[in-house]
PDB file of N, CA and C in Angstrom:
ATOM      1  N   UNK A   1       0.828  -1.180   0.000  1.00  0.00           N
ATOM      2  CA  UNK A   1       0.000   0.000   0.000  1.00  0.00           C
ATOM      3  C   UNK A   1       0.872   1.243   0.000  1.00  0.00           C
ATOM      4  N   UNK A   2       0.268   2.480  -0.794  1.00  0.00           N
ATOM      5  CA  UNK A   2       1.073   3.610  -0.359  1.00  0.00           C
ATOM      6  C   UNK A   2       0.539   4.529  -0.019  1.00  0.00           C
ATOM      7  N   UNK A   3      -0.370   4.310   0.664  1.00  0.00           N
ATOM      8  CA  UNK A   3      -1.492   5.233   1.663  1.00  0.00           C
ATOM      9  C   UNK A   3      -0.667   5.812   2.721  1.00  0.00           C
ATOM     10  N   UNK A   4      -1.032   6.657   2.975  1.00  0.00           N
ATOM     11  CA  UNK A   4      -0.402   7.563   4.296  1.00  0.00           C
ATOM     12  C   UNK A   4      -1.494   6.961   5.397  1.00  0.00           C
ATOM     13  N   UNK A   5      -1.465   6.577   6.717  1.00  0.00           N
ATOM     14  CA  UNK A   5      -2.603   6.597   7.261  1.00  0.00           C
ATOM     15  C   UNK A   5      -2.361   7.250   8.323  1.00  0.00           C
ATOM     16  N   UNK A   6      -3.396   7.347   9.402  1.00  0.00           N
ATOM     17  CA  UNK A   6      -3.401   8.413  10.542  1.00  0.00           C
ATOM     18  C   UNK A   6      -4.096   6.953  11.628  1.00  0.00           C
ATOM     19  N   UNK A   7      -3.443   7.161  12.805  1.00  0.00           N
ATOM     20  CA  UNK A   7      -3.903   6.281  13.820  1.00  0.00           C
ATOM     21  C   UNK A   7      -3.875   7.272  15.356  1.00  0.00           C
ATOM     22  N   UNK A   8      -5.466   7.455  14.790  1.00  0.00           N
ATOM     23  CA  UNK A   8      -5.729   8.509  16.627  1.00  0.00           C
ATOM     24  C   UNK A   8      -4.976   9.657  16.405  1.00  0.00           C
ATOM     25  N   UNK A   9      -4.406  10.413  17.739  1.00  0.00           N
ATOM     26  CA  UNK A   9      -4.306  11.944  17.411  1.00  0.00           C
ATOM     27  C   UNK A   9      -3.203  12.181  16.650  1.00  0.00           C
ATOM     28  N   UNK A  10      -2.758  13.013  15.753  1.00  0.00           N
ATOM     29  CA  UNK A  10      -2.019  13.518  14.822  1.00  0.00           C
ATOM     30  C   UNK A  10      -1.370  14.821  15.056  1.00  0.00           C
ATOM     31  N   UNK A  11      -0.309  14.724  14.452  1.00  0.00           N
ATOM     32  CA  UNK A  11       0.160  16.421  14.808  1.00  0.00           C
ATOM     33  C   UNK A  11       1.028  16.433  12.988  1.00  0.00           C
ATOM     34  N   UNK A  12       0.234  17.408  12.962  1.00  0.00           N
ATOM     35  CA  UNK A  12       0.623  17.666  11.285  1.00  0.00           C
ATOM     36  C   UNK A  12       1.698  19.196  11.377  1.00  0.00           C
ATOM     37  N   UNK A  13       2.926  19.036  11.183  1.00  0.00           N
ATOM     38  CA  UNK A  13       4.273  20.389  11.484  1.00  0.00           C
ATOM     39  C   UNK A  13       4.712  20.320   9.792  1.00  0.00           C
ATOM     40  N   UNK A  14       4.683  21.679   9.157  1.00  0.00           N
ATOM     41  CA  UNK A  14       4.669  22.086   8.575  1.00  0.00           C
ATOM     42  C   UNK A  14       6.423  23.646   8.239  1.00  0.00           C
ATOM     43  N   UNK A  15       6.580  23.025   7.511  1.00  0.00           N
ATOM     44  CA  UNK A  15       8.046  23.824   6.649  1.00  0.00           C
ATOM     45  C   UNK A  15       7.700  25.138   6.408  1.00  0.00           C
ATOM     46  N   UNK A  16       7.834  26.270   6.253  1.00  0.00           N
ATOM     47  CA  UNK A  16       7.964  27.241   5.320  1.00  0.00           C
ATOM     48  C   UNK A  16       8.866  28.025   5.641  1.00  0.00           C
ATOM     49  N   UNK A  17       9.279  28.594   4.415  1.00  0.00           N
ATOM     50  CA  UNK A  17      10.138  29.995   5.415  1.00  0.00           C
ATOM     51  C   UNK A  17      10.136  30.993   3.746  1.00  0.00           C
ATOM     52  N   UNK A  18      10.315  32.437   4.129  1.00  0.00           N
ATOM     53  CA  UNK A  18       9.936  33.150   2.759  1.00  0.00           C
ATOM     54  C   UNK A  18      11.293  34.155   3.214  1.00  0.00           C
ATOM     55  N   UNK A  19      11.637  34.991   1.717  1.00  0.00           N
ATOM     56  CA  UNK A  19      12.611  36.113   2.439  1.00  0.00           C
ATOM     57  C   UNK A  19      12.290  37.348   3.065  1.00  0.00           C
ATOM     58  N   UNK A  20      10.825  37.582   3.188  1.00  0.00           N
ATOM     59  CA  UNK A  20      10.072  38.684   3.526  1.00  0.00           C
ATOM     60  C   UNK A  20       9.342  38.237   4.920  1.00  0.00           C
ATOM     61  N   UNK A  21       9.298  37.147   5.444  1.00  0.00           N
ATOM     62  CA  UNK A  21       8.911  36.358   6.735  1.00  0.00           C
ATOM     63  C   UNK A  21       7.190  35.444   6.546  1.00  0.00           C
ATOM     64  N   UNK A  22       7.306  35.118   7.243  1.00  0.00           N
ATOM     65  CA  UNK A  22       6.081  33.906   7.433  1.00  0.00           C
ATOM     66  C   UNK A  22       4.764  35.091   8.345  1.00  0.00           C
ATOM     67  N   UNK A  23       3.806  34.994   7.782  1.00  0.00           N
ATOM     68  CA  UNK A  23       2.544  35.639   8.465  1.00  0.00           C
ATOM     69  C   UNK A  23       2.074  34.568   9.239  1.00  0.00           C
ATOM     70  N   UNK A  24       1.417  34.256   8.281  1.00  0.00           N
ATOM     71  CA  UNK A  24       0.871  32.738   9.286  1.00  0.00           C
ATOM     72  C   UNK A  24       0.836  31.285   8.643  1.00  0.00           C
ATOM     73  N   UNK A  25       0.919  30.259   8.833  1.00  0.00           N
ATOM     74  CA  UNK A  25       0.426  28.937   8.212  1.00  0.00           C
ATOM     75  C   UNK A  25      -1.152  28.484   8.274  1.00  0.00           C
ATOM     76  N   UNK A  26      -2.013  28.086   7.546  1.00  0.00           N
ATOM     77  CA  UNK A  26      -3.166  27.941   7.601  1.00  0.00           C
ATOM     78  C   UNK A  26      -3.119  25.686   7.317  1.00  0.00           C
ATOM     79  N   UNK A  27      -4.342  25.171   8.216  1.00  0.00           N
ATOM     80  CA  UNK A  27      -4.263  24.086   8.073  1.00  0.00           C
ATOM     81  C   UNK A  27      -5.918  23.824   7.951  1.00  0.00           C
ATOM     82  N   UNK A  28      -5.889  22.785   6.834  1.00  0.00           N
ATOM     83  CA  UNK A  28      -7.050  22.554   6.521  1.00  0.00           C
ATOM     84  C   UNK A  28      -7.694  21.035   6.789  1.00  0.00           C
ATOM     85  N   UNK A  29      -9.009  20.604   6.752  1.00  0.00           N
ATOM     86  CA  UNK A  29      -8.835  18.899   6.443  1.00  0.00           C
ATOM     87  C   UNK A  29     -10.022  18.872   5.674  1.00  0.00           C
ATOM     88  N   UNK A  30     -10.176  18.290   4.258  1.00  0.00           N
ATOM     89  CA  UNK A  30     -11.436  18.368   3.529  1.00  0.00           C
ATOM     90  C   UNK A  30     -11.641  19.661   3.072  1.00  0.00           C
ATOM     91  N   UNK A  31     -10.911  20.668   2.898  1.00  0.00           N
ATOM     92  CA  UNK A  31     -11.277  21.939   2.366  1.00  0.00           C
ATOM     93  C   UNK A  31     -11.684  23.016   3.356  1.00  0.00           C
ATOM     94  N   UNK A  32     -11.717  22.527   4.946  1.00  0.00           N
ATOM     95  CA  UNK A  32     -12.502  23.085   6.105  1.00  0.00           C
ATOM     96  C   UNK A  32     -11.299  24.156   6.749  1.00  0.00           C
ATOM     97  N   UNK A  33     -11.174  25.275   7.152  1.00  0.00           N
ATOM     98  CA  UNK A  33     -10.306  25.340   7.837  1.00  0.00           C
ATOM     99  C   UNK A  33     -10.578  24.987   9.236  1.00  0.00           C
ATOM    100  N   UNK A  34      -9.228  24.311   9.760  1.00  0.00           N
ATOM    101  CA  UNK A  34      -9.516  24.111  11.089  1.00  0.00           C
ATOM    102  C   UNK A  34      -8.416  24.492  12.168  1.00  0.00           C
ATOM    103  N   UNK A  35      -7.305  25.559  11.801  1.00  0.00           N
ATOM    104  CA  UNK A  35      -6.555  25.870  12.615  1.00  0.00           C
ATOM    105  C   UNK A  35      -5.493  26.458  11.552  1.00  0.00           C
ATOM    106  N   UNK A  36      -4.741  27.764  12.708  1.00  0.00           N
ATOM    107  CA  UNK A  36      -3.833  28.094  11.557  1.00  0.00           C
ATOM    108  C   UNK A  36      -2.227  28.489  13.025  1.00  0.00           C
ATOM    109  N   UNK A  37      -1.287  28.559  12.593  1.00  0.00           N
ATOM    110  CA  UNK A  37      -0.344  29.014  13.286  1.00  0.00           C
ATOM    111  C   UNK A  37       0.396  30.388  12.839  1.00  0.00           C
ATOM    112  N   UNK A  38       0.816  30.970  13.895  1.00  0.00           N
ATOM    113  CA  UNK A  38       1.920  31.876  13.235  1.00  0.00           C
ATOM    114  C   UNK A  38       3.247  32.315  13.693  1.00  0.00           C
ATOM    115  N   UNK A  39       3.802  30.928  14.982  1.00  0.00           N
ATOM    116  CA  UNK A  39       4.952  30.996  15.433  1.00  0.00           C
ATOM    117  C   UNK A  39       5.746  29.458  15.249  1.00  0.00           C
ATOM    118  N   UNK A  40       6.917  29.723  14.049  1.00  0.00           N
ATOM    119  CA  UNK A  40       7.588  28.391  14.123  1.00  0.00           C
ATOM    120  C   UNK A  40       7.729  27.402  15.444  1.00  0.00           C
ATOM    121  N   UNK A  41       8.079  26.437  15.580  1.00  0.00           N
ATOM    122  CA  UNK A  41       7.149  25.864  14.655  1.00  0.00           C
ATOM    123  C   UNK A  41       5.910  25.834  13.811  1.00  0.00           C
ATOM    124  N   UNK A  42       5.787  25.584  12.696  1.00  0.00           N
ATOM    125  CA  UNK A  42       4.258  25.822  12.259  1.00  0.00           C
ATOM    126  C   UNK A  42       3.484  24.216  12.611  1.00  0.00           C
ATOM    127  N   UNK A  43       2.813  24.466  12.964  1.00  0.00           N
ATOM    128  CA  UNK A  43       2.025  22.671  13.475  1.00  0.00           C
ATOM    129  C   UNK A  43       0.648  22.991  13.807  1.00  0.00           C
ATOM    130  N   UNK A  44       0.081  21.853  13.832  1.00  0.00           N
ATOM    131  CA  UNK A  44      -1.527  21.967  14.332  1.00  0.00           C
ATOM    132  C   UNK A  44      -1.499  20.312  14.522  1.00  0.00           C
ATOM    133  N   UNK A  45      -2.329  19.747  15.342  1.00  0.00           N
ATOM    134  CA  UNK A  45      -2.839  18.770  16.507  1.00  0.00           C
ATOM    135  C   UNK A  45      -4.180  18.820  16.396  1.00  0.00           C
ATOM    136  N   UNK A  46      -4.321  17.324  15.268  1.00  0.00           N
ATOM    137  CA  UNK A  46      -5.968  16.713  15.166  1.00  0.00           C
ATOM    138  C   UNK A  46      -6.455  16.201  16.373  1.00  0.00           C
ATOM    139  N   UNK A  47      -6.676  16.502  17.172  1.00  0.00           N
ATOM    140  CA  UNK A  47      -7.447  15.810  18.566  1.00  0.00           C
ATOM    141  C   UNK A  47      -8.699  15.605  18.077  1.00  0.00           C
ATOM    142  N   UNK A  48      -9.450  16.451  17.726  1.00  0.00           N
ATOM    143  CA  UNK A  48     -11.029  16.547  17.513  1.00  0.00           C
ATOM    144  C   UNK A  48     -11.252  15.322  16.930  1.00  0.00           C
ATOM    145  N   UNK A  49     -12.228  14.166  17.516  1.00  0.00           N
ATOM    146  CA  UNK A  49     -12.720  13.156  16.029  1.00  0.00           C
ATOM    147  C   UNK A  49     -13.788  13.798  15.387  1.00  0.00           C
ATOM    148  N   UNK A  50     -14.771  14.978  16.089  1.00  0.00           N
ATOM    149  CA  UNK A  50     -15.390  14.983  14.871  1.00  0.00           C
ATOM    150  C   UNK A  50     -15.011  15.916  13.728  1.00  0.00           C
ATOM    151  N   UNK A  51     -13.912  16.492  13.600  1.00  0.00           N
ATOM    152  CA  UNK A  51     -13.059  16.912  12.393  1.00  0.00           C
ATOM    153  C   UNK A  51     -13.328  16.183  11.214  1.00  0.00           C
ATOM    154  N   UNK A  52     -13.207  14.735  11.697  1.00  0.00           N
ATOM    155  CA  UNK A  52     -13.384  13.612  10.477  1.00  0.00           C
ATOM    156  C   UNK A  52     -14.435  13.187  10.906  1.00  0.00           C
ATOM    157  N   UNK A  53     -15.172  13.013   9.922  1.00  0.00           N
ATOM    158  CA  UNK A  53     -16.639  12.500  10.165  1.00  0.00           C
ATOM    159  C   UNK A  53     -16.750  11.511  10.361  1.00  0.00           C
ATOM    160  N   UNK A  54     -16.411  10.163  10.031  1.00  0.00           N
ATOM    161  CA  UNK A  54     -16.422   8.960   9.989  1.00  0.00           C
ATOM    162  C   UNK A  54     -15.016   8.341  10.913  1.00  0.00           C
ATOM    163  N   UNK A  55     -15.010   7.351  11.305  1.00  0.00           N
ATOM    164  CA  UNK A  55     -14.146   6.425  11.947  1.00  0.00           C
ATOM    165  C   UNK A  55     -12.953   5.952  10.853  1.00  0.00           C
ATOM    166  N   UNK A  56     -13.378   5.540   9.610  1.00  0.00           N
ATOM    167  CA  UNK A  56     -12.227   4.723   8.871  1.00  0.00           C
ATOM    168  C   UNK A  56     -12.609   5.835   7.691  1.00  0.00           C
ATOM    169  N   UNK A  57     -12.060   6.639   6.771  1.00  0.00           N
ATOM    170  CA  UNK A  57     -12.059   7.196   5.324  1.00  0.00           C
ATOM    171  C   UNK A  57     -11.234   8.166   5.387  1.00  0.00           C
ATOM    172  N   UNK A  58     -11.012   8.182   3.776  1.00  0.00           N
ATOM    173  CA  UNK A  58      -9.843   9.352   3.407  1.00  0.00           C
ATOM    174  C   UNK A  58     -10.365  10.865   2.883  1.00  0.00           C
ATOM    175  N   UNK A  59      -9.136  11.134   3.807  1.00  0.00           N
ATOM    176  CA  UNK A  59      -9.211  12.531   3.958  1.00  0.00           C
ATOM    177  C   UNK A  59      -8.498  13.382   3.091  1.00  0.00           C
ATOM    178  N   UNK A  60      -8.377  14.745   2.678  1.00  0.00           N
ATOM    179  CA  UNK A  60      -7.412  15.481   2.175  1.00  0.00           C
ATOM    180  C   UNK A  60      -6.899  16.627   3.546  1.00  0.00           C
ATOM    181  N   UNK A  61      -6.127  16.695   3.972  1.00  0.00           N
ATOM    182  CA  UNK A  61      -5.291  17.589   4.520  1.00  0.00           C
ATOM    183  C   UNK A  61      -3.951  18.552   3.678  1.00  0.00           C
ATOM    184  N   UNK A  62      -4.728  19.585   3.843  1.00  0.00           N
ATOM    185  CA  UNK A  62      -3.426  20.549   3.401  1.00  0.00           C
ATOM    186  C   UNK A  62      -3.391  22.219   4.064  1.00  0.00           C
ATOM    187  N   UNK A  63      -2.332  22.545   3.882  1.00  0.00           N
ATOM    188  CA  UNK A  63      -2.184  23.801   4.528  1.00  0.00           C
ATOM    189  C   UNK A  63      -1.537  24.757   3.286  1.00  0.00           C
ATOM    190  N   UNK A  64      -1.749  26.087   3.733  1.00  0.00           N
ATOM    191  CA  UNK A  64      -1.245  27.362   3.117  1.00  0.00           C
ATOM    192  C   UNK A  64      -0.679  27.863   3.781  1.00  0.00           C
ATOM    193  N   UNK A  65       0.482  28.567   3.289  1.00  0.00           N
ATOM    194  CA  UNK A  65       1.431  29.697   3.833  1.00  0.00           C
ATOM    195  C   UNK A  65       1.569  31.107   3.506  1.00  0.00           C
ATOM    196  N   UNK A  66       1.160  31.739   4.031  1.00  0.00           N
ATOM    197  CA  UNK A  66       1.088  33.432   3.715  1.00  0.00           C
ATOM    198  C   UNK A  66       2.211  34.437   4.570  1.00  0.00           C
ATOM    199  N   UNK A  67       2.841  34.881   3.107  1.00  0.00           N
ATOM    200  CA  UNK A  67       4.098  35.678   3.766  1.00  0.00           C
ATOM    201  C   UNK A  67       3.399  36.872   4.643  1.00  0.00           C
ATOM    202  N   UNK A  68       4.684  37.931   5.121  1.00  0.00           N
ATOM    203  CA  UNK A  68       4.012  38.786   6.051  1.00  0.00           C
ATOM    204  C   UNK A  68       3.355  40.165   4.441  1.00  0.00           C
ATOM    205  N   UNK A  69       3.285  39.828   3.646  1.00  0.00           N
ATOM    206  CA  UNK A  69       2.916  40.423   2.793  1.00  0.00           C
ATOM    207  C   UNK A  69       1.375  40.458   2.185  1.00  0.00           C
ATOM    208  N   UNK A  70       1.228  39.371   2.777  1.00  0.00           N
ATOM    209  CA  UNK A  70       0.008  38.918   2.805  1.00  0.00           C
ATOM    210  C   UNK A  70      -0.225  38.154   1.740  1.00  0.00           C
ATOM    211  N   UNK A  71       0.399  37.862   0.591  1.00  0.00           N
ATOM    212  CA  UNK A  71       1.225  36.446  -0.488  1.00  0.00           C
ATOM    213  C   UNK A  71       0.567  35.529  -0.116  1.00  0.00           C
ATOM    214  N   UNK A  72       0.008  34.475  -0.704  1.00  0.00           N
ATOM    215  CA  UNK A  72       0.059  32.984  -0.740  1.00  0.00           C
ATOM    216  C   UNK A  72       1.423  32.204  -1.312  1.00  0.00           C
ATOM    217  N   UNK A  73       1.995  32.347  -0.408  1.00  0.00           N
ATOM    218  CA  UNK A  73       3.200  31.479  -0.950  1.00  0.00           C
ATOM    219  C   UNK A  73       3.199  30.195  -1.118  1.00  0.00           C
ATOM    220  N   UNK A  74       2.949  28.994  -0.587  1.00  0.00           N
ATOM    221  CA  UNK A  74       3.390  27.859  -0.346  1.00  0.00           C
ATOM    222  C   UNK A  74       1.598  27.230  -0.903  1.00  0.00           C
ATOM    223  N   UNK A  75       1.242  26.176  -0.938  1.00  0.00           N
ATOM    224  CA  UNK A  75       0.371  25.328  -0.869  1.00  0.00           C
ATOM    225  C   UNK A  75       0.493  23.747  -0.848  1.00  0.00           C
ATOM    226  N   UNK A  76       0.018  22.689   0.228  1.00  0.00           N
ATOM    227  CA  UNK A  76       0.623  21.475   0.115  1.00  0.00           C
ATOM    228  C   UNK A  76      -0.839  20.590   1.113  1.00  0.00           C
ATOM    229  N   UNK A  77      -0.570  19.852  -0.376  1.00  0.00           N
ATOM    230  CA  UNK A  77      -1.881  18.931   0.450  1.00  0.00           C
ATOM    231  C   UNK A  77      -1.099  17.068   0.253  1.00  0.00           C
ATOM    232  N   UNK A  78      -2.095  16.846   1.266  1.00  0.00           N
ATOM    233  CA  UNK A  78      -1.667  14.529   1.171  1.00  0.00           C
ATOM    234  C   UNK A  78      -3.533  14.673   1.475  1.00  0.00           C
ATOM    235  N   UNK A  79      -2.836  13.229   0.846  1.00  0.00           N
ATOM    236  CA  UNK A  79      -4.467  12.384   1.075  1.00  0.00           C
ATOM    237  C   UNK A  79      -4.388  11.273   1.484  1.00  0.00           C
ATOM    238  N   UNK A  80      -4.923  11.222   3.008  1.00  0.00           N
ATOM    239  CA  UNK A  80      -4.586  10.330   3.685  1.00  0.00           C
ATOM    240  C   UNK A  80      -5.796   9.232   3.992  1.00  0.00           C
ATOM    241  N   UNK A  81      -5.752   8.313   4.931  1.00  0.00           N
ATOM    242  CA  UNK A  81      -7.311   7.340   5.606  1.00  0.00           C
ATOM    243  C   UNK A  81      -6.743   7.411   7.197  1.00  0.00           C
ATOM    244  N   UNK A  82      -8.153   7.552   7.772  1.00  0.00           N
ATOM    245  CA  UNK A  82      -7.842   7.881   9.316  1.00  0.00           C
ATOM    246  C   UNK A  82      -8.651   6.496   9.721  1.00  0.00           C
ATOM    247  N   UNK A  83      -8.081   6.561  10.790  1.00  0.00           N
ATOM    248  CA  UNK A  83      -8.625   5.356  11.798  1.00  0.00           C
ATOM    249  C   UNK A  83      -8.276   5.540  13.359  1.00  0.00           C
ATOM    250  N   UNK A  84      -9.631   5.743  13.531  1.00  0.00           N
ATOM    251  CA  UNK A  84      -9.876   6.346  15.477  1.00  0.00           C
ATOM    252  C   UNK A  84     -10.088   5.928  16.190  1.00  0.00           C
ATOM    253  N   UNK A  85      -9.266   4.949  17.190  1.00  0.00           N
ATOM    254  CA  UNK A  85      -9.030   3.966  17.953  1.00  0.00           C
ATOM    255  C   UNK A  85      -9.632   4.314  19.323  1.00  0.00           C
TER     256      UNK A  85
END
């Protein structure tokens, strides 16, 4: 298989760096936003199950990065299957 999978809580940490600085990181799951950061580390922590609606199915997770310019710099998504133990 070359599924990514997720087992229970998750912590999704995230790269960016720009030459004008990082505003904030935005994190999504399914197109939803559900948390954003704006001090490196950039990360966010799926605790919530009902984030994901279901117990076993795949998800899309991705985040955006916006310089302090207010830019969309970065964009990066996976598509993963969760399973909530």
């Amino acid at each position: 298989l070359k599924n990514t999978v997720l087992l229970g809580k998750t912590k999704i940490v995230a790269e960016a760096e720009d030459d004008s600085g990082i505003e904030k990181v935005e994190f999504y799951i399914d197109g939803n936003l559900v948390g954003e950061d704006k001090i490196e580390p950039y990360e966010y922590s799926f605790r919530k199950v009902k984030l994901f609606k279901r117990f076993v199915r795949k998800h899309s997770i991705s985040v955006i990065v916006y310089d302090d310019e207010g830019k969309t710099g970065t964009s990066d998504s996976i598509e993963v299957i969760t399973f909530w133990l």
